[in-house]
N, C-alpha and C. Protein backbone atom coordinates (compact mmCIF):
# COMPACT_ATOMS: atom_id res chain seq x y z
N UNK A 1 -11.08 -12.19 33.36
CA UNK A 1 -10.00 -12.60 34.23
C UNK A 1 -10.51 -13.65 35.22
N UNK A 2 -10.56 -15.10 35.13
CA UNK A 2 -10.75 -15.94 35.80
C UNK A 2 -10.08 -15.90 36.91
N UNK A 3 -8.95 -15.67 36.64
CA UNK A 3 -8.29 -15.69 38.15
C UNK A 3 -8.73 -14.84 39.51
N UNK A 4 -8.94 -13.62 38.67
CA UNK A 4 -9.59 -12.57 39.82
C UNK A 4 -11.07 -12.93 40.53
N UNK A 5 -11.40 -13.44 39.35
CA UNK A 5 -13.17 -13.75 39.84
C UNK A 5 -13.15 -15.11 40.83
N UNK A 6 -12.02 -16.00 41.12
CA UNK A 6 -11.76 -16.55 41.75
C UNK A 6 -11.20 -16.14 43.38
N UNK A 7 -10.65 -15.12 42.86
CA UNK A 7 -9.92 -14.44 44.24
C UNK A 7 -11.01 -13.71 44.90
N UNK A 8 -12.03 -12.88 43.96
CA UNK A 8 -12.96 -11.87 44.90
C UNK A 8 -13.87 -12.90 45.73
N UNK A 9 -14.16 -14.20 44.84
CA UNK A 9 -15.25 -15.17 45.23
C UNK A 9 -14.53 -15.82 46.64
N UNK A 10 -13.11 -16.11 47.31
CA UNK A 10 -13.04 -16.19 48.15
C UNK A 10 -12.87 -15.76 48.99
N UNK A 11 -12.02 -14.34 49.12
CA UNK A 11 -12.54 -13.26 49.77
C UNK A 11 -13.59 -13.23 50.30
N UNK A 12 -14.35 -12.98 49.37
CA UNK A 12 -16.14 -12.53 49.97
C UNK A 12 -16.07 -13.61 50.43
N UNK A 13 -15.96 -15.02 50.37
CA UNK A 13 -16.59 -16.40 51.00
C UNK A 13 -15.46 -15.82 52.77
N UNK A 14 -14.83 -15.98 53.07
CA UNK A 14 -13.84 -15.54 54.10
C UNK A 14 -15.09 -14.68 54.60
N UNK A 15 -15.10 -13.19 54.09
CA UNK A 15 -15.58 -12.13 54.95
C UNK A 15 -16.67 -12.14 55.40
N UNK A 16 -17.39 -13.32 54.68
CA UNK A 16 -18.48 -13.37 54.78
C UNK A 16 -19.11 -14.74 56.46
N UNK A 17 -17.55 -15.42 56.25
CA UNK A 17 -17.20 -16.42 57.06
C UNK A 17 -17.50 -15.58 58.55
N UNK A 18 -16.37 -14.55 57.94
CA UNK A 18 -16.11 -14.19 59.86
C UNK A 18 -16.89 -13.40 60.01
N UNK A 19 -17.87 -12.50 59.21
CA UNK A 19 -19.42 -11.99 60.13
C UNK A 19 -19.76 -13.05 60.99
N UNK A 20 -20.39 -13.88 60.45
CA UNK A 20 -21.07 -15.29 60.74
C UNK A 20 -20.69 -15.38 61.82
N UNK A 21 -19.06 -16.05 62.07
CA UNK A 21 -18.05 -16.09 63.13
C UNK A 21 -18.25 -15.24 64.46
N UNK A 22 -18.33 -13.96 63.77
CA UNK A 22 -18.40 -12.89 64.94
C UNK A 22 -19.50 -12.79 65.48
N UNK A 23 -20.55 -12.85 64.33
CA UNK A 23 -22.03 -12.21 65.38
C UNK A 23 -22.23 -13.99 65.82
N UNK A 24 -22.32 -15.04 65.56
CA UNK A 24 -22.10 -16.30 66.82
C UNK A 24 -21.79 -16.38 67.47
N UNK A 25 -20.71 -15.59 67.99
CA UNK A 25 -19.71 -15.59 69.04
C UNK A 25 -20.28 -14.26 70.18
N UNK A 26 -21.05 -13.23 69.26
CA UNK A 26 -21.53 -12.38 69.96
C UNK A 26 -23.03 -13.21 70.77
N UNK A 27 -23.58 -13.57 69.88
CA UNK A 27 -24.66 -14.06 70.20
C UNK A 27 -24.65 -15.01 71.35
N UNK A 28 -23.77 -16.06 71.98
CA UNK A 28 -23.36 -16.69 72.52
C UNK A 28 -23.16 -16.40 73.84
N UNK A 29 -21.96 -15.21 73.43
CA UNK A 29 -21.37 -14.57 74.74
C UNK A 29 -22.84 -13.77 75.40
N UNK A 30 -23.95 -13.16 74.88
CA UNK A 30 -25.03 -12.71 75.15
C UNK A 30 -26.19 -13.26 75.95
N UNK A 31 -26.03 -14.92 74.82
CA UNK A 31 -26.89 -15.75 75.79
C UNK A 31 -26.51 -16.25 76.87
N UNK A 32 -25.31 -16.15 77.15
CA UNK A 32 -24.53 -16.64 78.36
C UNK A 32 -24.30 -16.01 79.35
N UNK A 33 -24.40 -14.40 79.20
CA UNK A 33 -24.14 -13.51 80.39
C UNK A 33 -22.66 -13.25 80.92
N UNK A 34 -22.87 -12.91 81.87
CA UNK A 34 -21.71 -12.80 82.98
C UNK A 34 -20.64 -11.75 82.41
N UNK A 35 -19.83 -12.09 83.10
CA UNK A 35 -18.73 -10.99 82.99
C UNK A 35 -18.11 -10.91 81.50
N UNK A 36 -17.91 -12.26 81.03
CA UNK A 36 -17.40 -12.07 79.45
C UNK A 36 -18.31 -11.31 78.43
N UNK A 37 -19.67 -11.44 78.92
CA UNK A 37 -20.30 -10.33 77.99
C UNK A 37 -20.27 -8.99 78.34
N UNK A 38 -20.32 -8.89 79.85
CA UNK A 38 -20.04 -7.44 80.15
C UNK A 38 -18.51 -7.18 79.73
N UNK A 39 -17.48 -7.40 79.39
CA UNK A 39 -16.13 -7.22 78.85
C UNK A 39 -16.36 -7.09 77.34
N UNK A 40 -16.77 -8.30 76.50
CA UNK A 40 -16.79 -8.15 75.09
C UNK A 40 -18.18 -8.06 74.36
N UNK A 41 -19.24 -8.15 74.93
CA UNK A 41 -19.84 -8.25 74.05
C UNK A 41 -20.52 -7.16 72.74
N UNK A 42 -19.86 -6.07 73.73
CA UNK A 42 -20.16 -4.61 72.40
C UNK A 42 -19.34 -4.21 71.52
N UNK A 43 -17.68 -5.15 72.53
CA UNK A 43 -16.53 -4.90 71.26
C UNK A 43 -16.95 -6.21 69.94
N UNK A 44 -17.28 -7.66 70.38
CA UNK A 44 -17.78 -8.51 69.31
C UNK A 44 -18.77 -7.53 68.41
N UNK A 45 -19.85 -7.04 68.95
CA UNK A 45 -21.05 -6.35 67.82
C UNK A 45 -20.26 -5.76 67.17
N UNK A 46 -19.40 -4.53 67.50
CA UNK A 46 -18.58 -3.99 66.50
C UNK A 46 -17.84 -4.46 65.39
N UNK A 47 -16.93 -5.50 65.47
CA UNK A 47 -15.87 -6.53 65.13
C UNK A 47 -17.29 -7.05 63.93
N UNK A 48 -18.55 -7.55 64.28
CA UNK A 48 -19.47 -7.76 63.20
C UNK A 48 -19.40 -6.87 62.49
N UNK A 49 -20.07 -5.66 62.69
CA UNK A 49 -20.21 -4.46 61.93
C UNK A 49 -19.17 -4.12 61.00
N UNK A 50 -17.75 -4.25 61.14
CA UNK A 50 -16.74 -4.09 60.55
C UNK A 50 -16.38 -5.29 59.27
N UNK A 51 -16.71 -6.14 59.99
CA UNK A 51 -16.74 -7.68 59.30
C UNK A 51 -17.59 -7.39 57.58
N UNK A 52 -18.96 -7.22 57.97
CA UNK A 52 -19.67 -6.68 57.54
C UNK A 52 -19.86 -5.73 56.35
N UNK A 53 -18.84 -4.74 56.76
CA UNK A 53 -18.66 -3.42 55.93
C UNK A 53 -17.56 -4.03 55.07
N UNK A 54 -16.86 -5.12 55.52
CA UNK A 54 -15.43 -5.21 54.32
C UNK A 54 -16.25 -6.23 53.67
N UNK A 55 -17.32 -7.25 54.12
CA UNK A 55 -17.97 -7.78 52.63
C UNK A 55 -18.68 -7.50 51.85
N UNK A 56 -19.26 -6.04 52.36
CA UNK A 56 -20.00 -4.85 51.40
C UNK A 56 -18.77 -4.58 50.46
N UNK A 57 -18.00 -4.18 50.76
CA UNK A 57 -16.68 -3.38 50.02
C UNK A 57 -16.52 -4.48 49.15
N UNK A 58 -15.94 -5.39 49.02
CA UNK A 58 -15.76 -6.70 49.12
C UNK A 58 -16.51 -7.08 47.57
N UNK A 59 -17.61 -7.50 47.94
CA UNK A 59 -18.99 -7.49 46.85
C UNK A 59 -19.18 -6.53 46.09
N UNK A 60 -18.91 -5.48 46.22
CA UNK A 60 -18.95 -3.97 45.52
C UNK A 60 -17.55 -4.30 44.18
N UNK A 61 -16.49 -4.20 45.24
CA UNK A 61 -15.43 -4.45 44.04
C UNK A 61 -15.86 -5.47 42.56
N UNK A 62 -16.11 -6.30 43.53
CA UNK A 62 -16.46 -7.80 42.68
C UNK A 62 -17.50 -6.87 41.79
N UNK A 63 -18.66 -6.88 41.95
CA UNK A 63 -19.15 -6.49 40.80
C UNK A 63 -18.99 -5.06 39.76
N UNK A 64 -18.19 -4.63 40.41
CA UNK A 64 -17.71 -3.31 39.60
C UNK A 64 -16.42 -4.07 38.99
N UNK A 65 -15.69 -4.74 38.83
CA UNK A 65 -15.04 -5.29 37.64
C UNK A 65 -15.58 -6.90 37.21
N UNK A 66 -16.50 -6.98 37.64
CA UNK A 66 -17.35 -7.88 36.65
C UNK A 66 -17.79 -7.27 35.24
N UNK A 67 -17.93 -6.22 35.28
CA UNK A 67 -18.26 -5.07 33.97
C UNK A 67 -19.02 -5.99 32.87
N UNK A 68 -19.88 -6.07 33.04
CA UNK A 68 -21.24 -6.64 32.41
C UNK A 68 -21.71 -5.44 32.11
């Protein structure tokens, strides 16, 4: 199914996007201090972590109907 192997491949490219996205943004807000990190910066780590877990899931699917 070409089509699907197209769809999981951007997916994962996306989920894989907004880890990236998130832990930069964490990283940032960290090196920068102040109050915006004391507000977000443990909800951003999380928001990674989650990010994260759906391109595990994500990659998992994909190769469980790759069926090689």
């Amino acid at each position: 199914m070409p089509g699907m192997k197209t769809a999981s491949a951007l997916l994962l490219g996306l989920a894989l996007f907004m880890t990236l996205a998130v832990l930069f943004a964490g990283l940032i807000a960290m090196a920068r201090g102040g109050e915006f990190n004391k507000r977000h910066g443990n909800k951003l780590m999380r928001y990674r972590v989650i990010a994260q877990a759906v391109a595990l899931v994500i990659f998992a699917v994909a190769m469980l109907m790759r069926g090689d």
